[in-house]
C-alpha atoms as a PDB file:
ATOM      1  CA  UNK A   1      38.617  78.364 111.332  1.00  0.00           C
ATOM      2  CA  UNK A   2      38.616  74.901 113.042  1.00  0.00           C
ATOM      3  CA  UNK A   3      38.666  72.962 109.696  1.00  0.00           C
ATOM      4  CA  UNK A   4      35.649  71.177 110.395  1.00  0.00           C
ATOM      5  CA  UNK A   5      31.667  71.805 109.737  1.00  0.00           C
ATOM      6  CA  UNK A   6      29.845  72.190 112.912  1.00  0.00           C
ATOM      7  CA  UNK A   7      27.788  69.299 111.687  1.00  0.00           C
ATOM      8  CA  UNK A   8      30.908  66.842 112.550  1.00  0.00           C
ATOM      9  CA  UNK A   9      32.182  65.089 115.518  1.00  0.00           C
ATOM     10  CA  UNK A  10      35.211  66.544 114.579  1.00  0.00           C
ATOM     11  CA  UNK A  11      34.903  70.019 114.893  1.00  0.00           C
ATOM     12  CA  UNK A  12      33.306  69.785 118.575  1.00  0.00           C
ATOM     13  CA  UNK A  13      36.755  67.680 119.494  1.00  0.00           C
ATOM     14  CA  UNK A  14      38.640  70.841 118.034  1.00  0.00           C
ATOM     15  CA  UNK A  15      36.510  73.088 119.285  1.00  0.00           C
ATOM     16  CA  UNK A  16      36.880  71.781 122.771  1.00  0.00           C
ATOM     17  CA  UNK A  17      40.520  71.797 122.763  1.00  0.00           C
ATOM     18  CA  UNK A  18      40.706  75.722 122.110  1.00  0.00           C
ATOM     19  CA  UNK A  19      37.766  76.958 123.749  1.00  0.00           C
ATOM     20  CA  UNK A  20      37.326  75.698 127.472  1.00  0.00           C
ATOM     21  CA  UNK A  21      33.451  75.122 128.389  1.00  0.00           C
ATOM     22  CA  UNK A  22      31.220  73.991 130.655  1.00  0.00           C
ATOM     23  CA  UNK A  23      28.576  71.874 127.739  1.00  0.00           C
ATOM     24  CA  UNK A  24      26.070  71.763 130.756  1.00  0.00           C
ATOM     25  CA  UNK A  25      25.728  75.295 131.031  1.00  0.00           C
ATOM     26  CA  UNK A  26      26.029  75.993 127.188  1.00  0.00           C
ATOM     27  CA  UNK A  27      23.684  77.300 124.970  1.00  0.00           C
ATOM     28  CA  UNK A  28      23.851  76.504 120.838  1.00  0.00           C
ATOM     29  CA  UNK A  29      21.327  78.537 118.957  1.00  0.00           C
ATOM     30  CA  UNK A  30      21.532  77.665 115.458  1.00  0.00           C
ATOM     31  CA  UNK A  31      19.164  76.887 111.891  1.00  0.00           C
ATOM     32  CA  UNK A  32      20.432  73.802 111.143  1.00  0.00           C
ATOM     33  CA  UNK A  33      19.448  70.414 112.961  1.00  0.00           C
ATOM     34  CA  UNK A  34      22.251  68.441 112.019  1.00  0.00           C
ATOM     35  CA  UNK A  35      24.332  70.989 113.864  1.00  0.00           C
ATOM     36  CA  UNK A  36      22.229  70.633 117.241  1.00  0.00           C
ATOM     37  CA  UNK A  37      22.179  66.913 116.637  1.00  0.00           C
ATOM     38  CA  UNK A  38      26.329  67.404 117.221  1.00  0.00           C
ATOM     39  CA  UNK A  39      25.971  69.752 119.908  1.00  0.00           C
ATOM     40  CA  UNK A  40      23.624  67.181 121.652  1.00  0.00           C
ATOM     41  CA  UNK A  41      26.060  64.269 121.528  1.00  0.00           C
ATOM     42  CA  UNK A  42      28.677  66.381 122.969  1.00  0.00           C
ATOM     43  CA  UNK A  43      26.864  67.598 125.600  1.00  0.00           C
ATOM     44  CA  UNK A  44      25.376  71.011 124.689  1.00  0.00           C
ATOM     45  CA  UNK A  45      22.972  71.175 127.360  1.00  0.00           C
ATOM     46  CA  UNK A  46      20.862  73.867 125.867  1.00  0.00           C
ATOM     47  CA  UNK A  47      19.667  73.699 122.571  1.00  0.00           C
ATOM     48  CA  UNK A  48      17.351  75.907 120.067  1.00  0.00           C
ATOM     49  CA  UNK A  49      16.252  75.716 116.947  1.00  0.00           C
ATOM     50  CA  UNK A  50      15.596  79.141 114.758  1.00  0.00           C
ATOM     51  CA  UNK A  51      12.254  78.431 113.141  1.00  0.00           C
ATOM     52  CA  UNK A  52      12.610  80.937 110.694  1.00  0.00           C
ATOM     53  CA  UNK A  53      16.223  82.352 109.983  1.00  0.00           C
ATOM     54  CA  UNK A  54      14.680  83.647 106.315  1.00  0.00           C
ATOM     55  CA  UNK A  55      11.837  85.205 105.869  1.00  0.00           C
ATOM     56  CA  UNK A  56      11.546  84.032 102.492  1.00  0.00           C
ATOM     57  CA  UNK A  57      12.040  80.537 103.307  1.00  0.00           C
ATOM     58  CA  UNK A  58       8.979  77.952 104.919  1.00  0.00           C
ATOM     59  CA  UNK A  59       9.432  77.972 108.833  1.00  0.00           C
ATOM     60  CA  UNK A  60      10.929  75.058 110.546  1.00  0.00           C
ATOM     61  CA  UNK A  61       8.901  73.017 112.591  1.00  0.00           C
ATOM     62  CA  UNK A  62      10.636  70.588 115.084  1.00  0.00           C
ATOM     63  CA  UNK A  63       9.601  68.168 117.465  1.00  0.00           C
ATOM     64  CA  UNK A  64      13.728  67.737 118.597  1.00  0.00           C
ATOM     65  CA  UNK A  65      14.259  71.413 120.044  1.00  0.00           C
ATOM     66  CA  UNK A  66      12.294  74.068 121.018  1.00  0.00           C
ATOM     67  CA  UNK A  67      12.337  76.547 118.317  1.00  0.00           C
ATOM     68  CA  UNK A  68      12.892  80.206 119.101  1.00  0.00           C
ATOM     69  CA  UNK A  69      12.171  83.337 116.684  1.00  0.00           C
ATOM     70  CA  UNK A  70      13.930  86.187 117.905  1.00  0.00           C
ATOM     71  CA  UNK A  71      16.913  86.297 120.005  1.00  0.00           C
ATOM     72  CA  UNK A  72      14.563  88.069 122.704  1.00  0.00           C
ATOM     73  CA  UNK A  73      12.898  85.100 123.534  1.00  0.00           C
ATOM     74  CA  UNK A  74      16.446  84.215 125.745  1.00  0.00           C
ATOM     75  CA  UNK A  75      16.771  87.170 127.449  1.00  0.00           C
ATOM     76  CA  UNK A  76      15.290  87.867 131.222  1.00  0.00           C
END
């Protein structure tokens, strides 16, 4: 919708102009790491990795984010 992958610079500037956020009380949950790498230079304060978002794929292993594998893991 913004024009922009999530993996740019660019679609966190047009992001931020339609959707008011606090980035040090935000969460970003996604599979790819070039997408948390973005997040992380503009601020997204909370960051995780899906280790395994297919089943039929190899699980990721990162040293960058902590790595969740079910959404339960977040909750209280």
């Amino acid at each position: 919708d913004l024009g922009h992958a999530k993996e740019h610079d660019s679609f966190w500037n047009a992001f931020a102009r339609i959707e008011p956020h606090a980035p040090a009380q935000s969460l970003m949950v996604d599979d790819n790491l070039d997408v948390l790498r973005a997040a992380d230079r503009h601020g997204i304060a909370h960051l995780r990795a899906v280790r395994q978002p297919d089943s039929r794929r190899a699980v990721l292993e990162s040293d960058e984010y902590p790595a969740i594998t079910d959404f339960r893991e977040l909750m209280p």
